[in-house]
C-alpha atoms as a PDB file:
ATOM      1  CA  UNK A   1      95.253 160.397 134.104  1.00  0.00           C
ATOM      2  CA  UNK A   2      96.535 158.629 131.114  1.00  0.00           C
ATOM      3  CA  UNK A   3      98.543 160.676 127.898  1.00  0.00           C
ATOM      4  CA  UNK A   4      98.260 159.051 124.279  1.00  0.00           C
ATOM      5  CA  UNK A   5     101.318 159.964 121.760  1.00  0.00           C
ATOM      6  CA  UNK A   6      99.915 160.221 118.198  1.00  0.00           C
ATOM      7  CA  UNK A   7     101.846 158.618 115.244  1.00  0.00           C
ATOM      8  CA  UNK A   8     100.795 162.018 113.159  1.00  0.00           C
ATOM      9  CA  UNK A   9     100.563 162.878 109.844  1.00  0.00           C
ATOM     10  CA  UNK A  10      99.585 167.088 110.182  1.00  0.00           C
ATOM     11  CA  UNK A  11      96.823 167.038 107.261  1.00  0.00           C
ATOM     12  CA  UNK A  12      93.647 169.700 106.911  1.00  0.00           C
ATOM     13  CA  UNK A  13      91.005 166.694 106.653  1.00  0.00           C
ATOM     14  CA  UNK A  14      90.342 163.251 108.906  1.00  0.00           C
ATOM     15  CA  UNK A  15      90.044 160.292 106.239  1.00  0.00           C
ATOM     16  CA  UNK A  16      87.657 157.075 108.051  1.00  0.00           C
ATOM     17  CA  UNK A  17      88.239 153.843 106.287  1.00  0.00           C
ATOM     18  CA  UNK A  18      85.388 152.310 104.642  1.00  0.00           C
ATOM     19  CA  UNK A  19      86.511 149.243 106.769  1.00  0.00           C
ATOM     20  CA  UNK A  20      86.208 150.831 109.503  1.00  0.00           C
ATOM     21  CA  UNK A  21      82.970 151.925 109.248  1.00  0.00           C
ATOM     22  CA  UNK A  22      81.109 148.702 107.413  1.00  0.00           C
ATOM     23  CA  UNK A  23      83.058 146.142 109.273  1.00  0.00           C
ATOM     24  CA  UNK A  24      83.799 147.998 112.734  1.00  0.00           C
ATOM     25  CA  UNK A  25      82.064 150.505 113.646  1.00  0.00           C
ATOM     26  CA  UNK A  26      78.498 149.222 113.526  1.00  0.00           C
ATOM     27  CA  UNK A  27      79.399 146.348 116.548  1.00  0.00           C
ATOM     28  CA  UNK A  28      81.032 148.985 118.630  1.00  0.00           C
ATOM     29  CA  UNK A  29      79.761 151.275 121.490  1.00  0.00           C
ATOM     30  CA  UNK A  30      79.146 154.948 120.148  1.00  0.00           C
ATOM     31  CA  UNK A  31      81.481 156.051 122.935  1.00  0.00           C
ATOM     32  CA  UNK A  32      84.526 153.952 121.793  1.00  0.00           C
ATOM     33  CA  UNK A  33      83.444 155.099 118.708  1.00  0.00           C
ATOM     34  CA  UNK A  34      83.621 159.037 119.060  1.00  0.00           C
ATOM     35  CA  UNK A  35      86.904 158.026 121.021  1.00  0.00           C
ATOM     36  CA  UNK A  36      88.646 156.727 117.939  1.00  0.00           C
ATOM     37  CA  UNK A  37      87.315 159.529 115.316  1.00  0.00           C
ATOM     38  CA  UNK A  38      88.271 162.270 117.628  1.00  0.00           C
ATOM     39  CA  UNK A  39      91.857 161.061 118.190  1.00  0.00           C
ATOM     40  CA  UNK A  40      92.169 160.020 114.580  1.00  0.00           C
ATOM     41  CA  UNK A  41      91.380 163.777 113.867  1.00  0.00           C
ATOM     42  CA  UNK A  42      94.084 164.860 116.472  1.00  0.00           C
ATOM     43  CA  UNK A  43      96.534 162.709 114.815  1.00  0.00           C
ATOM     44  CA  UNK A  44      96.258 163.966 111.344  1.00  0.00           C
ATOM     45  CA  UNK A  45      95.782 167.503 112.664  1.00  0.00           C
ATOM     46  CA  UNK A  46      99.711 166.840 113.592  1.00  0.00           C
ATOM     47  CA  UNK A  47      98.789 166.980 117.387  1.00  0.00           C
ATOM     48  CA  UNK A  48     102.026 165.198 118.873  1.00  0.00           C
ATOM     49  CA  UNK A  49      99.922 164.193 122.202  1.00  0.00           C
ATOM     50  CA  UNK A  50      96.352 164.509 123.976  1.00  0.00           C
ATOM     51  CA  UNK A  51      95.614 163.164 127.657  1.00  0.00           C
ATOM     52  CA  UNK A  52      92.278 161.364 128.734  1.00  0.00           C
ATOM     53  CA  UNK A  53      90.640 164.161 130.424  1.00  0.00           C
ATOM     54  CA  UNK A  54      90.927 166.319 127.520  1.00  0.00           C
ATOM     55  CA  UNK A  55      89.089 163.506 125.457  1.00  0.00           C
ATOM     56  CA  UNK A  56      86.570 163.030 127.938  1.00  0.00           C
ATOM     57  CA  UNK A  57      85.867 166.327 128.276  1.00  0.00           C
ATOM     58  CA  UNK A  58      85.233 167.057 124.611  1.00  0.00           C
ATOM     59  CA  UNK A  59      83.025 164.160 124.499  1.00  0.00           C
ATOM     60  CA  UNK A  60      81.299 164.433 127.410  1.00  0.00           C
ATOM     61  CA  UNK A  61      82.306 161.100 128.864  1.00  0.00           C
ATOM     62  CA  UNK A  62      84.365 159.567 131.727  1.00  0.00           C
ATOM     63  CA  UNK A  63      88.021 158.943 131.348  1.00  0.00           C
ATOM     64  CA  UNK A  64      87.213 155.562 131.953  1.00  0.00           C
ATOM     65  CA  UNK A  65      85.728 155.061 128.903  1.00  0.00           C
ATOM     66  CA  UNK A  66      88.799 156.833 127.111  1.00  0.00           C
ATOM     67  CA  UNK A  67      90.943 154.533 127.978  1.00  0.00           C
ATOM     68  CA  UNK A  68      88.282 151.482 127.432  1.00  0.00           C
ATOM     69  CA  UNK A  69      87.972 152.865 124.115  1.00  0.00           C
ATOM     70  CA  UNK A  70      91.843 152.666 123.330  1.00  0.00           C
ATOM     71  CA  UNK A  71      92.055 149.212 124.862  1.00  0.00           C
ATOM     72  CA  UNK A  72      89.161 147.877 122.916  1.00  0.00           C
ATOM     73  CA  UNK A  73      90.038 149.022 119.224  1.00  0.00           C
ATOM     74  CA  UNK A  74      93.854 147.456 119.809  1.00  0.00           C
ATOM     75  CA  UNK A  75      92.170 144.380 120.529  1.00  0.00           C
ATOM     76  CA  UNK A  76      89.940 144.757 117.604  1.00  0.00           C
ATOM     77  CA  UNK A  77      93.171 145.332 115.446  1.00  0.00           C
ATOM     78  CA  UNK A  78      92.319 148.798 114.538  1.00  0.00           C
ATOM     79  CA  UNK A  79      94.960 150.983 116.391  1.00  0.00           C
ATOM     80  CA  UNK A  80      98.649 149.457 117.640  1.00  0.00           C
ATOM     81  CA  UNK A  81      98.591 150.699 121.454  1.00  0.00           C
ATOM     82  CA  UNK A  82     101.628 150.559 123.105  1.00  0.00           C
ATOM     83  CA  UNK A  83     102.845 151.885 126.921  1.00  0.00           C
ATOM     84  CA  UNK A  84     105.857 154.112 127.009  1.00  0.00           C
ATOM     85  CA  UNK A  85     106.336 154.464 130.606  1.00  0.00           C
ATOM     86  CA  UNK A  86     104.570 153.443 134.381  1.00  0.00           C
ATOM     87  CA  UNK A  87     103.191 157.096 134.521  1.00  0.00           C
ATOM     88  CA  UNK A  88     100.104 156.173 132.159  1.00  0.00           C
ATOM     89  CA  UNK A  89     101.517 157.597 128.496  1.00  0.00           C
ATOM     90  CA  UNK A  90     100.806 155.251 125.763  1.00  0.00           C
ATOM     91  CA  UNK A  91     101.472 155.350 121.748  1.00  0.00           C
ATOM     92  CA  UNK A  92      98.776 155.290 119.419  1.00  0.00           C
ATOM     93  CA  UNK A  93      99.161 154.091 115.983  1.00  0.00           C
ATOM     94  CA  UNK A  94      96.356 154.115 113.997  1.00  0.00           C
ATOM     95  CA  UNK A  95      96.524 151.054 111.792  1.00  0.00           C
ATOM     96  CA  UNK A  96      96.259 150.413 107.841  1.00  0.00           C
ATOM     97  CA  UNK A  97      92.824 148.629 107.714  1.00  0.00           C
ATOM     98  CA  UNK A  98      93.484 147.546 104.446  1.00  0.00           C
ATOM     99  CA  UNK A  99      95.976 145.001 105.540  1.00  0.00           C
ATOM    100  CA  UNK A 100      93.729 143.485 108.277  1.00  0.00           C
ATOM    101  CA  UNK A 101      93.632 140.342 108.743  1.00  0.00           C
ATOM    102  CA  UNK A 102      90.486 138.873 107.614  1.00  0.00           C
ATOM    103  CA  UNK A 103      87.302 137.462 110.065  1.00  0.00           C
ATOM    104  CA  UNK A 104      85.601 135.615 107.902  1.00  0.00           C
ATOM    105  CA  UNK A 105      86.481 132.526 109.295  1.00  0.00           C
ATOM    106  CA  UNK A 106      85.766 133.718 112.851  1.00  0.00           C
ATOM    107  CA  UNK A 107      83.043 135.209 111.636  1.00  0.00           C
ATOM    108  CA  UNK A 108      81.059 132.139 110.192  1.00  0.00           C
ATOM    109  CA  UNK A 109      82.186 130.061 113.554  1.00  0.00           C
ATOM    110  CA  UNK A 110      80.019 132.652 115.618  1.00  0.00           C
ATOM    111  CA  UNK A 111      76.898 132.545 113.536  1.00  0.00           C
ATOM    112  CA  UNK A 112      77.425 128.805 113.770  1.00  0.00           C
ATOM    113  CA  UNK A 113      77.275 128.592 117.167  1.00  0.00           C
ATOM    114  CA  UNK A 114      74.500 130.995 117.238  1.00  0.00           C
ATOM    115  CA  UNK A 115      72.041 129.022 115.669  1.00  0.00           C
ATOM    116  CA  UNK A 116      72.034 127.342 118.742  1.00  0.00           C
ATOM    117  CA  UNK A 117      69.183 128.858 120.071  1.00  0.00           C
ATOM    118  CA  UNK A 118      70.029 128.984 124.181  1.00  0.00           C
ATOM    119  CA  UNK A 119      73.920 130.350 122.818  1.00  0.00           C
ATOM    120  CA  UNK A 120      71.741 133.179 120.869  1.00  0.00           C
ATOM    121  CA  UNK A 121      69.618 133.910 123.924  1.00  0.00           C
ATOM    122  CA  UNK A 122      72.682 134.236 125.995  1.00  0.00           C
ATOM    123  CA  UNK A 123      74.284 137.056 123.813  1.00  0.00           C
ATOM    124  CA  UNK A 124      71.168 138.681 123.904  1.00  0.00           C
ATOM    125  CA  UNK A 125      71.040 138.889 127.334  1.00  0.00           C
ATOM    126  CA  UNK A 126      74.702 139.957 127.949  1.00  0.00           C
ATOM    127  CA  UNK A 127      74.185 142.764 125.341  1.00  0.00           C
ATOM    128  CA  UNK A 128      71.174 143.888 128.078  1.00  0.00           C
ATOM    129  CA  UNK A 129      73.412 143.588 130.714  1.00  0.00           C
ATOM    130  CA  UNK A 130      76.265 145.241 129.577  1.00  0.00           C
ATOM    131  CA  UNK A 131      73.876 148.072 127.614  1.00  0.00           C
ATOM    132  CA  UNK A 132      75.860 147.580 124.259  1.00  0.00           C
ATOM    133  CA  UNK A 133      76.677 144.795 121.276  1.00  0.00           C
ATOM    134  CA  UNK A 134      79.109 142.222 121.490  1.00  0.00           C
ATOM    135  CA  UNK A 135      82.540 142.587 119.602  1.00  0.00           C
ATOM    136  CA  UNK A 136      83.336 139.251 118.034  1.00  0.00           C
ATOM    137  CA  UNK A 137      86.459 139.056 120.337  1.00  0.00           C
ATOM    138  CA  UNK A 138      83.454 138.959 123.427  1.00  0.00           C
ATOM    139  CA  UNK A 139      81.580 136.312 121.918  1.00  0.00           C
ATOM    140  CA  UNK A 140      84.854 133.843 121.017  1.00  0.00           C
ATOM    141  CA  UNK A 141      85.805 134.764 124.972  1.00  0.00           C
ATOM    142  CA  UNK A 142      82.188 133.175 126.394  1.00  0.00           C
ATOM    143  CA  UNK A 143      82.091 130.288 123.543  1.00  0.00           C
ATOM    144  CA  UNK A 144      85.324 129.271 124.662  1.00  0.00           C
ATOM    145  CA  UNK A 145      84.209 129.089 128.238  1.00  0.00           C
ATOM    146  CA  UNK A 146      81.563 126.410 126.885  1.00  0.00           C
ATOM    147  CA  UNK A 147      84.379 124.751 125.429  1.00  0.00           C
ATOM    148  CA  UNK A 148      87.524 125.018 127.871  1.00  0.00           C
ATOM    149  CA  UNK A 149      85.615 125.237 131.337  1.00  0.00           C
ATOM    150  CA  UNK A 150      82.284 123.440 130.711  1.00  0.00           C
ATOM    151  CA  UNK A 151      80.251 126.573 131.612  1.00  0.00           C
ATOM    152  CA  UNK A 152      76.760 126.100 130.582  1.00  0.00           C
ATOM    153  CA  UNK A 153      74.718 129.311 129.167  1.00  0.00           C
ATOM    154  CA  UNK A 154      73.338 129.891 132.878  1.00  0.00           C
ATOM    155  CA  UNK A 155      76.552 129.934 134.571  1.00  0.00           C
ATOM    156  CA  UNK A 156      78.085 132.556 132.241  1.00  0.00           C
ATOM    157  CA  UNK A 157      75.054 134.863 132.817  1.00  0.00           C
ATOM    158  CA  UNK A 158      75.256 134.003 136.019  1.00  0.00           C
ATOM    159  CA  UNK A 159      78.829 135.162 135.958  1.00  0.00           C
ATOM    160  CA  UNK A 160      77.918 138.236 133.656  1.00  0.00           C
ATOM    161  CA  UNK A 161      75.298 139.195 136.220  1.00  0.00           C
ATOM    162  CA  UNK A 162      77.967 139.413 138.977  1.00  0.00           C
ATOM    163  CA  UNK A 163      80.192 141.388 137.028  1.00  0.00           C
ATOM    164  CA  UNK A 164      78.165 143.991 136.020  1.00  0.00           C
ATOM    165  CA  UNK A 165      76.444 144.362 139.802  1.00  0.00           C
ATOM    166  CA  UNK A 166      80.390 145.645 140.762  1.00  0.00           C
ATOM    167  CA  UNK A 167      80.344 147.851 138.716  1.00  0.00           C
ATOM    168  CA  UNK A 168      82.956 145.527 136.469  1.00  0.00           C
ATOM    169  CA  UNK A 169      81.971 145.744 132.542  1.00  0.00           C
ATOM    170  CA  UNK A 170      85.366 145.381 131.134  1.00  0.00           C
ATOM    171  CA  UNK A 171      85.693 142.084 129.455  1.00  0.00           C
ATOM    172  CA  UNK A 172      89.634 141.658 130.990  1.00  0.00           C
ATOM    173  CA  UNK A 173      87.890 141.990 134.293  1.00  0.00           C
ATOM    174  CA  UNK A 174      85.712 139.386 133.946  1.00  0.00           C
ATOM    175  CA  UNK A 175      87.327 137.210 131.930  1.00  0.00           C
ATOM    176  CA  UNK A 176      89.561 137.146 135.426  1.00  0.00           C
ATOM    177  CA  UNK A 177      86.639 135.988 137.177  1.00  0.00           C
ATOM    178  CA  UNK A 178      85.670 133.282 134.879  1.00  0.00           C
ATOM    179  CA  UNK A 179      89.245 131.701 135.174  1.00  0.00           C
ATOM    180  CA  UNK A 180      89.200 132.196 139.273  1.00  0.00           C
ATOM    181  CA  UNK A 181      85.336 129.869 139.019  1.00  0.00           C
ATOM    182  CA  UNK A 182      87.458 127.837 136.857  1.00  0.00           C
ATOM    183  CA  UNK A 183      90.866 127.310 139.199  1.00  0.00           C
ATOM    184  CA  UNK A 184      87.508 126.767 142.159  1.00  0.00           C
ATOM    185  CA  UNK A 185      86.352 124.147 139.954  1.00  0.00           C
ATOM    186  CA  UNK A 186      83.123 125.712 140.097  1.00  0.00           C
ATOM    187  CA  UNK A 187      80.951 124.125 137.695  1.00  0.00           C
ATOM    188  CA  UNK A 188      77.344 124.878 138.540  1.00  0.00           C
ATOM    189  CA  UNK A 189      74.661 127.517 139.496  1.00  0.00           C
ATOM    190  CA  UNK A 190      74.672 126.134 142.996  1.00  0.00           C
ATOM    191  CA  UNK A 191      78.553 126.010 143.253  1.00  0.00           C
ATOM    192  CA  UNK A 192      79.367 129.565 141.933  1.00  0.00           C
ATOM    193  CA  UNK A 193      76.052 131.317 144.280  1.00  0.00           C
ATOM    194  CA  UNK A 194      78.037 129.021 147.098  1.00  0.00           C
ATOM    195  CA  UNK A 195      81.187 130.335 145.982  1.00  0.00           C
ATOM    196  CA  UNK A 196      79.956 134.161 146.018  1.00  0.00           C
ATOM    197  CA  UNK A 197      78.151 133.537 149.077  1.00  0.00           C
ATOM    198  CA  UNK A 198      81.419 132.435 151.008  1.00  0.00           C
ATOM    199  CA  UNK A 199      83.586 135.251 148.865  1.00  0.00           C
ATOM    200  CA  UNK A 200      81.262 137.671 149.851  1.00  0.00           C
ATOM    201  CA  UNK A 201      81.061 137.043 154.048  1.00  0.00           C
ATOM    202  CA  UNK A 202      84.927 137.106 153.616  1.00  0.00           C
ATOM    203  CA  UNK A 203      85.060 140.054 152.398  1.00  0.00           C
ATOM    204  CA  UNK A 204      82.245 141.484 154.913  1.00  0.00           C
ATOM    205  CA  UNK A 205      84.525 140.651 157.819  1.00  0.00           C
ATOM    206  CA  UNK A 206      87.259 142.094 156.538  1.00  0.00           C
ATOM    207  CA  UNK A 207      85.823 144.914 156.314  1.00  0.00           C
ATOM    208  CA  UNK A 208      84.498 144.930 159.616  1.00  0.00           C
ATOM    209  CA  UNK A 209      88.108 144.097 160.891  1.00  0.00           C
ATOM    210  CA  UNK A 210      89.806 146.626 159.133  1.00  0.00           C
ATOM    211  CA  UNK A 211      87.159 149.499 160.662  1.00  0.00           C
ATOM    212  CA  UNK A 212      88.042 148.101 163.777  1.00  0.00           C
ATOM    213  CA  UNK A 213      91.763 149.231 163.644  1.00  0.00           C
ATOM    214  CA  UNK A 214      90.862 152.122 161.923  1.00  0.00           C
ATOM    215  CA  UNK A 215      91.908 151.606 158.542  1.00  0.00           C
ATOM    216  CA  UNK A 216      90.595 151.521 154.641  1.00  0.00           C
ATOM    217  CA  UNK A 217      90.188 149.155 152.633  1.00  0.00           C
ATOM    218  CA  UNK A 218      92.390 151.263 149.766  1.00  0.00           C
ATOM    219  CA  UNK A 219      95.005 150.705 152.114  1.00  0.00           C
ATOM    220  CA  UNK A 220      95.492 147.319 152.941  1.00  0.00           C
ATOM    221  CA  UNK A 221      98.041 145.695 150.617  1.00  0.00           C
ATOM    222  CA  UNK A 222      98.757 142.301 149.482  1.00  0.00           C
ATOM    223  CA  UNK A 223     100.909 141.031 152.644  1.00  0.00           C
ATOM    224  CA  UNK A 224      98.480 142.360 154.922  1.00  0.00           C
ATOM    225  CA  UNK A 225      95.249 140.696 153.084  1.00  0.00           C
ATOM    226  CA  UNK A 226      96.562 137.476 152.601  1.00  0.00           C
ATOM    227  CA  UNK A 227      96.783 137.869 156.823  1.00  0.00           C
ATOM    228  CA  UNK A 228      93.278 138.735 156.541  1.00  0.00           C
ATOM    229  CA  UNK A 229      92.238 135.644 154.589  1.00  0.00           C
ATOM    230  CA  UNK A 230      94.400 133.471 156.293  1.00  0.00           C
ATOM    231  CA  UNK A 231      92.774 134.316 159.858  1.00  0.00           C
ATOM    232  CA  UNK A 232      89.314 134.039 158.806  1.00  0.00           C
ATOM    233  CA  UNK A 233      89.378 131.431 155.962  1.00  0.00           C
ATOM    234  CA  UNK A 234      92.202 129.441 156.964  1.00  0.00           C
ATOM    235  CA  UNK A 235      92.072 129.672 161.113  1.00  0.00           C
ATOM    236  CA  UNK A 236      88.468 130.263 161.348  1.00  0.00           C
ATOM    237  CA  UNK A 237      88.414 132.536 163.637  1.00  0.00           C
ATOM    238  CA  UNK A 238      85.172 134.704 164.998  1.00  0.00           C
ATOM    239  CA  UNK A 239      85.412 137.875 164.988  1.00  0.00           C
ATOM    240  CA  UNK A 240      85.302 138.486 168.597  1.00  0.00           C
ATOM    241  CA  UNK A 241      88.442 136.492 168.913  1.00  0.00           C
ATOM    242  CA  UNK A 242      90.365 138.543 166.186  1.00  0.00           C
ATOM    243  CA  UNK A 243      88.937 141.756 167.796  1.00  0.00           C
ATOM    244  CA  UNK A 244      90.932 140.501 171.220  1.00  0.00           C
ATOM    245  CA  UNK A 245      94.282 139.947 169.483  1.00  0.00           C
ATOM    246  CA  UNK A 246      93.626 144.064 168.188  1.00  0.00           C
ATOM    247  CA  UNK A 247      93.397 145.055 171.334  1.00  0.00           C
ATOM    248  CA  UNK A 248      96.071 142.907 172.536  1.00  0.00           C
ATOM    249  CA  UNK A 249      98.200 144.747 169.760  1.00  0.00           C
ATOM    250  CA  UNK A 250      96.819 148.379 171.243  1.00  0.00           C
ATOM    251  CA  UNK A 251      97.411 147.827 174.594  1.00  0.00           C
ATOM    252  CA  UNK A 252     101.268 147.241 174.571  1.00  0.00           C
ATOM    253  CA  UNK A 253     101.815 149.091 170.981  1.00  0.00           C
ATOM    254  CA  UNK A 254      99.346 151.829 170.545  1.00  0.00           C
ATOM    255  CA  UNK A 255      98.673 151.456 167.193  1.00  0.00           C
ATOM    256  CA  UNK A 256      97.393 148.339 164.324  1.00  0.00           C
ATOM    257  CA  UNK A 257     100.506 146.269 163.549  1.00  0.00           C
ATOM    258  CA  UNK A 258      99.421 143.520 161.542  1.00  0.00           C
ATOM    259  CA  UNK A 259     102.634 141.450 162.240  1.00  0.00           C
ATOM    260  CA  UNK A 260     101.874 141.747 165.729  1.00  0.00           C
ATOM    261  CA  UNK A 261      98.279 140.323 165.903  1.00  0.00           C
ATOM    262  CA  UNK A 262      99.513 137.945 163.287  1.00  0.00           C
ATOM    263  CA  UNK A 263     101.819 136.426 166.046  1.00  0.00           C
ATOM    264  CA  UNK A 264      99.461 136.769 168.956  1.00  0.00           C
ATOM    265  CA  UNK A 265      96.424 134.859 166.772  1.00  0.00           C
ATOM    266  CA  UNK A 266      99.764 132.343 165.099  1.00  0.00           C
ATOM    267  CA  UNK A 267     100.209 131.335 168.871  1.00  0.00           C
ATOM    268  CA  UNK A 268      96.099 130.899 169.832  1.00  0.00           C
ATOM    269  CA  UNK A 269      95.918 128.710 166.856  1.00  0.00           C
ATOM    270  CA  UNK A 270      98.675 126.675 168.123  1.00  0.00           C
ATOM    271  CA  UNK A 271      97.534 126.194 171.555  1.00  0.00           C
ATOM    272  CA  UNK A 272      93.445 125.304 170.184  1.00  0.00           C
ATOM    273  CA  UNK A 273      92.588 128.696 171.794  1.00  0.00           C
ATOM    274  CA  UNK A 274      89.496 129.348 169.970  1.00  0.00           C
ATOM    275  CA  UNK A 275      87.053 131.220 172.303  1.00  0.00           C
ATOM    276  CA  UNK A 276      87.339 134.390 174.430  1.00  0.00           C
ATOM    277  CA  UNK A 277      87.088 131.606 177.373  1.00  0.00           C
ATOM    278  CA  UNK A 278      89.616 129.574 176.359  1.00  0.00           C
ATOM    279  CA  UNK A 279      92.133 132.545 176.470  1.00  0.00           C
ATOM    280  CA  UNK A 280      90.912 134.112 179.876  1.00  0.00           C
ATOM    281  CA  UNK A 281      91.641 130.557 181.371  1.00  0.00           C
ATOM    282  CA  UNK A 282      95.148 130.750 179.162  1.00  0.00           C
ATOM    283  CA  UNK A 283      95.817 134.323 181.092  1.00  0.00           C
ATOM    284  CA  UNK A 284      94.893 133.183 184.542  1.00  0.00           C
ATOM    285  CA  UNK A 285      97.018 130.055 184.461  1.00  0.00           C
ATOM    286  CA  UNK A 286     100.076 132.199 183.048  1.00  0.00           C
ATOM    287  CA  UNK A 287      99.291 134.578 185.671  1.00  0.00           C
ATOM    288  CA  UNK A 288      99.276 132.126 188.748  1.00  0.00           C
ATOM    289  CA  UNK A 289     102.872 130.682 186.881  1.00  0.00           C
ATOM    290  CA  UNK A 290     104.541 134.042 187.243  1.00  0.00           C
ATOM    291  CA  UNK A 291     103.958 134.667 190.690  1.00  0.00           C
ATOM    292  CA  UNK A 292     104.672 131.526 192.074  1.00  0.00           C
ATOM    293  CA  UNK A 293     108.082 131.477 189.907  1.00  0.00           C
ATOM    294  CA  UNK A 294     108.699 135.407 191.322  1.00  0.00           C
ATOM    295  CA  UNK A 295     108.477 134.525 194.878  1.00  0.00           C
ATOM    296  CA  UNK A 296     110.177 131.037 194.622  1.00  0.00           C
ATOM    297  CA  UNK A 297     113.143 132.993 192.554  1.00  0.00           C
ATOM    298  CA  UNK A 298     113.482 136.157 194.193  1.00  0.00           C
ATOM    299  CA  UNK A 299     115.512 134.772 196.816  1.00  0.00           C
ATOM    300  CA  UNK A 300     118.176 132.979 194.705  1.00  0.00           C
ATOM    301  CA  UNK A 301     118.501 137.169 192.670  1.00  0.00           C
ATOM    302  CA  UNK A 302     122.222 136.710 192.139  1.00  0.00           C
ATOM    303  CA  UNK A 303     124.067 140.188 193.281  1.00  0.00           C
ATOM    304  CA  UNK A 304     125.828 140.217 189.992  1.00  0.00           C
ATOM    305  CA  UNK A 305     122.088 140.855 187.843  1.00  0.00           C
ATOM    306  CA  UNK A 306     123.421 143.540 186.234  1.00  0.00           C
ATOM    307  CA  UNK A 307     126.334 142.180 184.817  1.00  0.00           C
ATOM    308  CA  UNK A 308     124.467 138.732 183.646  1.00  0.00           C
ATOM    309  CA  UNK A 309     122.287 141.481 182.230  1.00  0.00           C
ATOM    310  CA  UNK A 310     124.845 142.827 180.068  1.00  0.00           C
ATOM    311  CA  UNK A 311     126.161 139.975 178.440  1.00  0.00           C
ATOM    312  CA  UNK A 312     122.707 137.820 178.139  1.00  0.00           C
ATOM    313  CA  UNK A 313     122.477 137.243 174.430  1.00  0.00           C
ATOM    314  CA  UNK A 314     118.337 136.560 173.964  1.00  0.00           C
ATOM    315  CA  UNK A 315     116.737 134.330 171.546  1.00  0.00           C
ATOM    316  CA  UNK A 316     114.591 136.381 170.089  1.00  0.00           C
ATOM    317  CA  UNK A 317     111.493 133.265 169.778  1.00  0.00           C
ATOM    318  CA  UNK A 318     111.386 133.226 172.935  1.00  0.00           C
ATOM    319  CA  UNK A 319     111.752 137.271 173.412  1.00  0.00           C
ATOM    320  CA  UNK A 320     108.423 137.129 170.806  1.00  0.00           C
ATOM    321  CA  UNK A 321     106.622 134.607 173.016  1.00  0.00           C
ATOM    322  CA  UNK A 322     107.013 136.383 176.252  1.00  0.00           C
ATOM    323  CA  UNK A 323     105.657 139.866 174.636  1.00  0.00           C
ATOM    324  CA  UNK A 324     102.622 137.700 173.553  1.00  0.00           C
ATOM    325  CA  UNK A 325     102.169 136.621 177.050  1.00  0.00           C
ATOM    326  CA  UNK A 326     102.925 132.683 175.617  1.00  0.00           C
ATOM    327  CA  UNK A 327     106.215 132.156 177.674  1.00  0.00           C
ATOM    328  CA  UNK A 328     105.249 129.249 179.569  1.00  0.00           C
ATOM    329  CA  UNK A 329     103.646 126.347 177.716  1.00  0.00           C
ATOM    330  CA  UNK A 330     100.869 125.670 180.920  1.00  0.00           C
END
């Protein structure tokens, strides 16, 4: 839950700049819009501080929206938002309108582009998707796209499309995604359904994996997924073969260390092991090794074993290969 800090002034009325309402309220969603009325009536009420829920619950909203709200008027110029600490308080500072800086240049480069007649169809279509207009901020975002990345009108709906079936409306969300299709060099339809496709599977199996040991998803954290990726995406390993190196990790730990079934799948790579075969032949040979070297050694058991015990100092590679079971390259 998220506190705002009002700059106050502790007056009877709430005065709404004429700006405001012919230049920024008419392109805004009615819920940012009830958002920025209500707390401009807290602050010149002379209320030092409100938090989200309180908003949304006045309004009849989600706290999500709150705090959209907030971000999207400082981006709009209209408030000066500002964080005060990592708990979630922020100032608000509700700006002189008077002073802002014109659009009108911004403004005539939109309508511009918008005679283009695919360009106005696009907009259209993103309003749908999203269920509300465009801020002028939006529409620079997706022209520049066109511009910086070579996205053509059907790749940004595309993109839009995407967005909004995760549940992901906030423009600094998917303005994320549009520079990760741009880092993939994804430039078509075909490359960015190819590119959700494979994104997508990834993400499946990781899921699947991390149900295996027993785990959520909200608990993984970056160390541990970049594991993840690197085993499927990287090693290419089935499933069945990551599944083994879990119950590898069970079976002399009793419990889901990720370092551990790091190592043990770090060594199959190494040694091409890439089917359940190839490491059953792996564990017979190893087996076989060990008790021919017991009975040819057991003879030669010095009567001083304890002592060499004592003052052995291990490597502790080697220490890690023989708790995988890799001790002897066969």
């Amino acid at each position: 839950m998220n506190t705002f800090m009002f700059n106050h002034k502790n007056v009877k009325y709430t005065l709404v700049s004429n700006i405001f309402i012919d230049k920024f309220m008419t392109s805004a969603r009615g819920q940012y819009v009830k958002v920025y009325l209500l707390g401009l009536r807290y602050c010149m009420s002379g209320e030092l501080g409100v938090n989200s829920a309180s908003i949304a619950d006045a309004l009849h909203i989600l706290e999500d929206d709150v705090m959209n709200a907030w971000n999207y008027w400082s981006d709009e110029g209209v408030i000066k938002m500002n964080s005060l600490d990592d708990s979630g308080t922020y100032s608000i500072e509700f700006l002189d309108l008077d002073n802002a800086p014109r659009q009108d240049s911004t403004d005539t480069a939109i309508l511009s582009k918008l005679k283009d007649n695919s360009i106005k169809g696009m907009m259209k279509e993103i309003e749908q998707l999203l269920a509300r207009p465009l801020s002028n901020k939006e529409m620079t975002m997706y022209l520049s796209w066109q511009k910086d990345f070579d996205f053509s009108p059907e790749l940004i709906l595309l993109l839009m499309q995407y967005s909004v079936s995760k549940g992901k409306r906030d423009y600094r969300y998917i303005e994320k995604i549009a520079i990760a299709w741009h880092d993939a060099k994804i430039k078509s339809v075909d490359d960015a359904q190819a590119f959700i496709k494979a994104h997508e599977d990834k993400w499946l199996n990781i899921k699947k994996i991390l149900n295996y040991l027993g785990i959520k998803t909200s608990e993984v954290m970056k160390p541990q997924e970049q594991m993840l990726d690197k085993w499927i995406s990287v090693y290419k390993f089935p499933l069945d073969i990551i599944y083994k190196a879990c119950d590898i990790c069970f079976e002399r730990l009793n419990k889901a260390e990720f370092k551990y079934i790091d190592g043990i799948l770090n060594n199959w790579f190494k040694n091409d092991l890439r089917t359940i075969e190839d490491i059953e032949k792996k564990d017979k040979l190893k087996g076989n090794f060990k008790k021919k070297n017991y009975y040819g050694n057991n003879n030669n058991t010095s009567t001083d074993s304890f002592n060499n015990y004592e003052q052995r100092s291990y490597d502790f590679s080697e220490l890690e290969k023989k708790l995988l079971g890799w001790d002897n390259d066969d």
